[in-house]
Protein backbone atom coordinates (compact mmCIF):
# COMPACT_ATOMS: atom_id res chain seq x y z
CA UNK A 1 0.00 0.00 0.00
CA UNK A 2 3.13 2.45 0.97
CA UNK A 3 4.85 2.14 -2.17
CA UNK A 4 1.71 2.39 -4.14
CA UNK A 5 1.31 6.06 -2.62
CA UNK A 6 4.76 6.86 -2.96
CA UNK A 7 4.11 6.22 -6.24
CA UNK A 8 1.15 8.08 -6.39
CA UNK A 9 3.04 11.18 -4.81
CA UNK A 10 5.57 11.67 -6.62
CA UNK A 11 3.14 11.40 -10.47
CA UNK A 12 2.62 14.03 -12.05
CA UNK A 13 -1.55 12.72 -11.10
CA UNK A 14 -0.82 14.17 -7.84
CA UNK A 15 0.50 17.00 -8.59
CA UNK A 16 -2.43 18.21 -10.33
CA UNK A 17 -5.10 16.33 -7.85
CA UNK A 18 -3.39 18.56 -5.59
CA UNK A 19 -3.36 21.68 -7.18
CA UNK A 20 -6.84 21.15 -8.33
CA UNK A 21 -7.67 20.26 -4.19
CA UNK A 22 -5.85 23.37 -3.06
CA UNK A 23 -8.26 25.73 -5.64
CA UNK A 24 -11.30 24.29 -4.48
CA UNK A 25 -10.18 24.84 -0.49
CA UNK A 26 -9.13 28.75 -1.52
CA UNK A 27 -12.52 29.16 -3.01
CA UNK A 28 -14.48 27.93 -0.54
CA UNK A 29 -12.80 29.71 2.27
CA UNK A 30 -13.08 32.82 -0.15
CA UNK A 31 -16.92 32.36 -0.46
CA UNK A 32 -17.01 32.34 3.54
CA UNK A 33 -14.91 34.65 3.87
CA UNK A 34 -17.34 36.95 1.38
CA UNK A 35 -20.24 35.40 3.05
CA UNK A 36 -19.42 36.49 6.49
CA UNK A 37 -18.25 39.62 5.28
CA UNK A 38 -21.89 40.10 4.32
CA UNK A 39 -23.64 39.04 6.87
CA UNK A 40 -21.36 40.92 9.35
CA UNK A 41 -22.64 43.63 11.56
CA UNK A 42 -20.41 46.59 10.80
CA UNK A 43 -22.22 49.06 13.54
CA UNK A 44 -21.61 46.47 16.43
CA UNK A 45 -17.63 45.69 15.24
CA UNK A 46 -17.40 49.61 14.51
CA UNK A 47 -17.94 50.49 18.21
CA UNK A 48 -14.26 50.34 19.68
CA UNK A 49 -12.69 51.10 16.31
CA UNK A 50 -10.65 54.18 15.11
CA UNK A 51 -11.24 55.85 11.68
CA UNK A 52 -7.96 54.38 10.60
CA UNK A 53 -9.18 50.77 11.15
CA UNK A 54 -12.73 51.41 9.72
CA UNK A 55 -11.33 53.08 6.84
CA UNK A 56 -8.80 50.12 6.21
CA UNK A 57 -11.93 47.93 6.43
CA UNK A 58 -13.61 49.97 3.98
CA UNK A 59 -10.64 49.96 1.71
CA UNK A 60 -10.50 45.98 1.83
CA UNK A 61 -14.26 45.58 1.16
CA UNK A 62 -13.97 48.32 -1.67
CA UNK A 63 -11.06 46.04 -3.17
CA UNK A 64 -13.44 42.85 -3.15
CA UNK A 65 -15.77 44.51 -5.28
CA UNK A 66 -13.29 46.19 -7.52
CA UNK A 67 -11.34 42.39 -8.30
CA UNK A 68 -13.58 41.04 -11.47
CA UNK A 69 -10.88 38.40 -11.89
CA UNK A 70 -9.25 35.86 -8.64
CA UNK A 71 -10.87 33.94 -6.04
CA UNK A 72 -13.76 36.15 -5.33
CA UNK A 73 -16.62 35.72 -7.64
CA UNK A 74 -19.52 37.89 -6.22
CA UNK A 75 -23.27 37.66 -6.98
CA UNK A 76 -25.57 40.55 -7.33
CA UNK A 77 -26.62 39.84 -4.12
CA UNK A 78 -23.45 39.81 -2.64
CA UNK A 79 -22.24 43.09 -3.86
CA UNK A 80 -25.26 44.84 -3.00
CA UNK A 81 -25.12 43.63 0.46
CA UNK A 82 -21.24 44.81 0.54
CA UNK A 83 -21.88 48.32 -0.93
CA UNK A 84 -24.67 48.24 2.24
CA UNK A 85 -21.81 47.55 4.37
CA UNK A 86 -19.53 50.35 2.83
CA UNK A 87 -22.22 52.59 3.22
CA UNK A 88 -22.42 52.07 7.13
CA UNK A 89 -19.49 52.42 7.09
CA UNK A 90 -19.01 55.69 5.76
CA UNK A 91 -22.40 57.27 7.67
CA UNK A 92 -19.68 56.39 10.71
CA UNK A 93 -17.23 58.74 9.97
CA UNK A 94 -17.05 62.10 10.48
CA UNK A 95 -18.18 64.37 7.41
CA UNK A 96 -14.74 65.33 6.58
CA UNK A 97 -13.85 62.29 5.93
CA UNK A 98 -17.32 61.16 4.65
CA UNK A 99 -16.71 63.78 1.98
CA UNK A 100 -13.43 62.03 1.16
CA UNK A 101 -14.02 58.83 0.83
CA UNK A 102 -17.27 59.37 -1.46
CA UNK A 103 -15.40 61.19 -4.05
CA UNK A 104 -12.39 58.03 -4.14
């Protein structure tokens, strides 16, 4: 049985049954990674935060919806939900920097 996977390790069948294993883990733990990013409740985690850590959280969530291509593959739904987020976000923030970061 041992040298039969040894075998089977070193193929070039493993290779690519690994490669092909490793893509399916990244997207899944990208769609619940998206998933919970939706379903979050940005007012509660906003609470002890400082503008420079909800802004960086609004920059990350603004790059999810920007990246057409890579592991992320958003639905409608999905986006809309995360533009919801940005936009509680922003109401956060003082108007300054409201201002600021609806122009970018």
């Amino acid at each position: 049985f041992f040298s039969s996977l040894r075998v089977f390790i070193k193929s070039i069948n493993f290779r690519e049954w690994l490669r092909a294993r490793q893509e399916e883990a990244n997207a899944r733990i990208c769609a619940l990674y998206v998933d919970a990013l939706c379903k979050a409740d940005v007012n509660f985690w906003m609470k002890d935060k400082s503008e420079i850590e909800i802004v960086d959280f609004l920059i990350k969530i603004r790059g999810l919806l920007r990246s057409s291509s890579g592991p992320y593959h958003l639905s409608p739904l999905q986006q809309s939900l995360l533009r919801a987020q940005i936009d509680a976000l922003i109401k956060k923030l003082p108007d300054d920097l409201q201002q600021t970061l609806l122009i970018t």
